[in-house]
C-alpha atoms as a PDB file:
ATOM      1  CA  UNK A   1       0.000   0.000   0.000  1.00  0.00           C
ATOM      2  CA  UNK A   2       1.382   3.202  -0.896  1.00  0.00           C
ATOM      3  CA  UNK A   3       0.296   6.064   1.434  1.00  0.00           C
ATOM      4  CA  UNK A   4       1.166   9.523   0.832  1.00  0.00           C
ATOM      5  CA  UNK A   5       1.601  11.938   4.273  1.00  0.00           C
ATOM      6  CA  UNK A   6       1.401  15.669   4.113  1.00  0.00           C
ATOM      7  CA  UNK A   7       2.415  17.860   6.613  1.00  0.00           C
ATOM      8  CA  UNK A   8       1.127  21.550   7.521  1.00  0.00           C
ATOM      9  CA  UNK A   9       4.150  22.741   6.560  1.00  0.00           C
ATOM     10  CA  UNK A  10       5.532  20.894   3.609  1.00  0.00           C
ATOM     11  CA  UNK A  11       3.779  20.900  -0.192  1.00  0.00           C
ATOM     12  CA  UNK A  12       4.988  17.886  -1.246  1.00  0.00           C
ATOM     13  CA  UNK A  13       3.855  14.493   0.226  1.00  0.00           C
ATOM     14  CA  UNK A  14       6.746  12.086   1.641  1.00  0.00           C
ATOM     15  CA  UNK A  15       5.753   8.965   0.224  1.00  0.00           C
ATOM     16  CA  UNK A  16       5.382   5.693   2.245  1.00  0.00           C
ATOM     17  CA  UNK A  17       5.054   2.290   2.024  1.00  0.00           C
ATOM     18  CA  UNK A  18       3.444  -0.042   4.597  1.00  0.00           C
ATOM     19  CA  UNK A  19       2.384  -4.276   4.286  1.00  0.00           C
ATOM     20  CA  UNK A  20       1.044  -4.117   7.474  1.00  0.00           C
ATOM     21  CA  UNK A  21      -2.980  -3.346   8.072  1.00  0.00           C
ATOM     22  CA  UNK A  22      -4.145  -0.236   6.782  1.00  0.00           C
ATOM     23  CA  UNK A  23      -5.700   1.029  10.260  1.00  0.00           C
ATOM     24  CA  UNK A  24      -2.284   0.694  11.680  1.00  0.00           C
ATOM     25  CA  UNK A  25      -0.486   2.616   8.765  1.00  0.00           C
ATOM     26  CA  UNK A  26      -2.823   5.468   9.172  1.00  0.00           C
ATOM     27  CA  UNK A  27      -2.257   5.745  12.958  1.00  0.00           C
ATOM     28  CA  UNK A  28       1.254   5.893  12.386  1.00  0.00           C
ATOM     29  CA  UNK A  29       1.147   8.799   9.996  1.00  0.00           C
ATOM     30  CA  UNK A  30      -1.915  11.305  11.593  1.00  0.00           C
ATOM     31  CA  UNK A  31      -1.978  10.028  15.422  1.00  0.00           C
ATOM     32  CA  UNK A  32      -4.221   7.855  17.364  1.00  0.00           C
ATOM     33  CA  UNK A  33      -7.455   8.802  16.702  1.00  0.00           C
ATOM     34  CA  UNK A  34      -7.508   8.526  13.035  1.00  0.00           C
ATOM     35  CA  UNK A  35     -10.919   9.905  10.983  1.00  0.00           C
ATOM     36  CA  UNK A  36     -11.705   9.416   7.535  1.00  0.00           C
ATOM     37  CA  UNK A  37     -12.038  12.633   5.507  1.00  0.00           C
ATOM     38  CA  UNK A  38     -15.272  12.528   3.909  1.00  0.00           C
ATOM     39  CA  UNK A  39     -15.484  13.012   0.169  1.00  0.00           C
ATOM     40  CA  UNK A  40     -11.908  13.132  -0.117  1.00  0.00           C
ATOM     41  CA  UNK A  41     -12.175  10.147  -3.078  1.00  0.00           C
ATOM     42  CA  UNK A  42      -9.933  10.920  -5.546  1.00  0.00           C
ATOM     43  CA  UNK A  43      -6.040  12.429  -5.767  1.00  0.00           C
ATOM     44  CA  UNK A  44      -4.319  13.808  -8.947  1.00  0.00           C
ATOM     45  CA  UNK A  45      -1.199  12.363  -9.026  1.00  0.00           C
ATOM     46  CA  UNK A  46       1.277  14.083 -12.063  1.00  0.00           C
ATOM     47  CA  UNK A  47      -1.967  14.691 -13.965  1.00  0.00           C
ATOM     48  CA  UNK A  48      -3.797  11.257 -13.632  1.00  0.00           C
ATOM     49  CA  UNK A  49      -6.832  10.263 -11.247  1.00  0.00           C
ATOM     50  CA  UNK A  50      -6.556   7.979  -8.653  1.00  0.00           C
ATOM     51  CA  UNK A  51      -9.356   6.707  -6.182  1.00  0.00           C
ATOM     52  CA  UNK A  52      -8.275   7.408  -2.650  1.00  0.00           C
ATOM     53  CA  UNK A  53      -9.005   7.440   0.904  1.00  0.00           C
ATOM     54  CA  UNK A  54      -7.633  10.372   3.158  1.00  0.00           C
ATOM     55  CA  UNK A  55      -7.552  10.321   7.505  1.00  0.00           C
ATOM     56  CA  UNK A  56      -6.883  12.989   9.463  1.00  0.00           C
ATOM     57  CA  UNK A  57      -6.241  13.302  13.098  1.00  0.00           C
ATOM     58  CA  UNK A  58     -10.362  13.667  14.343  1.00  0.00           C
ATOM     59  CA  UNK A  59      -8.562  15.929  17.257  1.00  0.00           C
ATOM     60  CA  UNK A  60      -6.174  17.850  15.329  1.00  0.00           C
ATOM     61  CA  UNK A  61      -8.487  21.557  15.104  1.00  0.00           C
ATOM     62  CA  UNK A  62      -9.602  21.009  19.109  1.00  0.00           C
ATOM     63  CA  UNK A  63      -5.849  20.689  19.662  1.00  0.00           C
ATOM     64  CA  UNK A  64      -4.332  23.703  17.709  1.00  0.00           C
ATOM     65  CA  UNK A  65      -2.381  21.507  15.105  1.00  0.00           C
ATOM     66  CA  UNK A  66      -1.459  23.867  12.192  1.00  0.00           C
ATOM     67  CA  UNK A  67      -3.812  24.140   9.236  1.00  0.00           C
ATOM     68  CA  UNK A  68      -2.881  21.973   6.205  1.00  0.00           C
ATOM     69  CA  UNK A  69      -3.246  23.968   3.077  1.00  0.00           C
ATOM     70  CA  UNK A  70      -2.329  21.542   0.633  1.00  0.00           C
ATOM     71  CA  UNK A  71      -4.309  18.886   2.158  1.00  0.00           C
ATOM     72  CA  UNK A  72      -7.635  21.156   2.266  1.00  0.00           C
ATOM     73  CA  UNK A  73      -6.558  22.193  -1.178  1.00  0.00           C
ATOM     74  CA  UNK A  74      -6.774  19.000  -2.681  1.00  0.00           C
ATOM     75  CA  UNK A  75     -10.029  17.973  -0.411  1.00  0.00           C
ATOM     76  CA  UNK A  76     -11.526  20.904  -2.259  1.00  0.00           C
ATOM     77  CA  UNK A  77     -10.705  19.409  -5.710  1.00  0.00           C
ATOM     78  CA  UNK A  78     -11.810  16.016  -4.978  1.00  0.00           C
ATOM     79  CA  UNK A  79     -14.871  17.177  -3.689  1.00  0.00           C
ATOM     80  CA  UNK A  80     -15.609  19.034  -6.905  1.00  0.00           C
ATOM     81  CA  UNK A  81     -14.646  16.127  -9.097  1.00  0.00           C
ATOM     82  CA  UNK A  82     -17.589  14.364  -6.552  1.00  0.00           C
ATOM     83  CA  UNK A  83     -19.784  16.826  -8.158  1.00  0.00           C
ATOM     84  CA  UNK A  84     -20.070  19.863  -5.542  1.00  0.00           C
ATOM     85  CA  UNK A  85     -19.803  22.346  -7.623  1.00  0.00           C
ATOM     86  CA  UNK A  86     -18.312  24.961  -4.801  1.00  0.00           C
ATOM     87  CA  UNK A  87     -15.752  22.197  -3.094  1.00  0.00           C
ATOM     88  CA  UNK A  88     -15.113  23.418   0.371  1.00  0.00           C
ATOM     89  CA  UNK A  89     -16.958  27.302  -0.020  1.00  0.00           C
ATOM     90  CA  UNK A  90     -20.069  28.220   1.088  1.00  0.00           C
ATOM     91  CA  UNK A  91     -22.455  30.266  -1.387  1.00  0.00           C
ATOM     92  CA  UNK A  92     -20.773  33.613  -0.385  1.00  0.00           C
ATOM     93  CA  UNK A  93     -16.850  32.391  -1.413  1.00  0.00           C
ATOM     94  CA  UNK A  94     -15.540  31.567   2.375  1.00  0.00           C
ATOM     95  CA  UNK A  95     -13.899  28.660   3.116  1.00  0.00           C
ATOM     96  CA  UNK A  96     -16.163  26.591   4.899  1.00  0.00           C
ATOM     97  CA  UNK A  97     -14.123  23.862   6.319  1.00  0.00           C
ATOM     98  CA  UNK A  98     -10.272  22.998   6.018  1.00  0.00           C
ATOM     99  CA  UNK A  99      -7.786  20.245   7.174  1.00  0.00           C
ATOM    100  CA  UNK A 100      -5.662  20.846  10.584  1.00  0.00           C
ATOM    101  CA  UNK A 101      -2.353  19.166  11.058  1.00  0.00           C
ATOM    102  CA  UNK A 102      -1.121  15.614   9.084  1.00  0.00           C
ATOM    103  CA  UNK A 103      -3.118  13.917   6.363  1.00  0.00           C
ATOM    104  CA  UNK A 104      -2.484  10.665   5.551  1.00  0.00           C
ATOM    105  CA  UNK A 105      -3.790   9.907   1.981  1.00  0.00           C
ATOM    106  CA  UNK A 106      -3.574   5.606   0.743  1.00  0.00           C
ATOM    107  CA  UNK A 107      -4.266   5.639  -3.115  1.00  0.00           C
ATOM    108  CA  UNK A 108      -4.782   2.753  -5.280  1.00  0.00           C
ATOM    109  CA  UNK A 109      -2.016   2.087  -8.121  1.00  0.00           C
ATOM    110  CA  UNK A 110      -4.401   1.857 -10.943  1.00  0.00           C
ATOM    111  CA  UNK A 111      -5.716   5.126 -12.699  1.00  0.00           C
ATOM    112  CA  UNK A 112      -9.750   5.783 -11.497  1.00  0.00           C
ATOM    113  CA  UNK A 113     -11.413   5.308 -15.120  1.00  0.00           C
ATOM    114  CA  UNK A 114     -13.039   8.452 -16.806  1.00  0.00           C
ATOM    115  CA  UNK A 115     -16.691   8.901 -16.549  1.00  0.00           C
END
């Protein structure tokens, strides 16, 4: 399984590989209490699709971890390639919700096909 980790403070995801469970490899990367981001499906990875699923720490905005702005970034895309049209702004253009601290993203290898 390949899982990609971003930090708060760092663009670029370090890439890791785990064999063990999948559970465990998220803990490891975003903390204990591991939550699954919802609607965060799908990762562009050098200009291809893949289906994904992203955690985050569920306590990492109660416990003043730094916002993630590449991980709320692409959140925003993948919910607009889910079909909501605004992503992650409410009607007036603010940013309703965001990612705090590190996201741990585990992709599939094969390309999601096109609709």
């Amino acid at each position: 399984m390949e899982r990609l980790v971003f930090y708060p403070s760092d663009t670029r995801p370090k890439k890791r590989h785990f064999d063990g469970p999948v559970s465990l490899g998220v803990q490891q990367a975003v903390g204990a209490d591991p939550e699954l981001v919802p609607g965060f499906t799908s990762i562009s990875r050098e200009g291809v699709i893949y289906t994904c699923a992203a955690y985050c720490d569920r306590e990492a905005k109660r416990n003043g971890s730094p916002m993630n702005g590449w991980a709320s970034a692409l959140w925003h895309a993948a919910l607009k390639r889910e079909g909501y049209e605004r992503g992650l702004r409410r009607e007036d253009g603010t940013v309703a919700d965001w990612l705090n601290g590190s996201v741990v993203v585990v992709c599939t290898s094969e390309p999601l096909a096109p609709k």
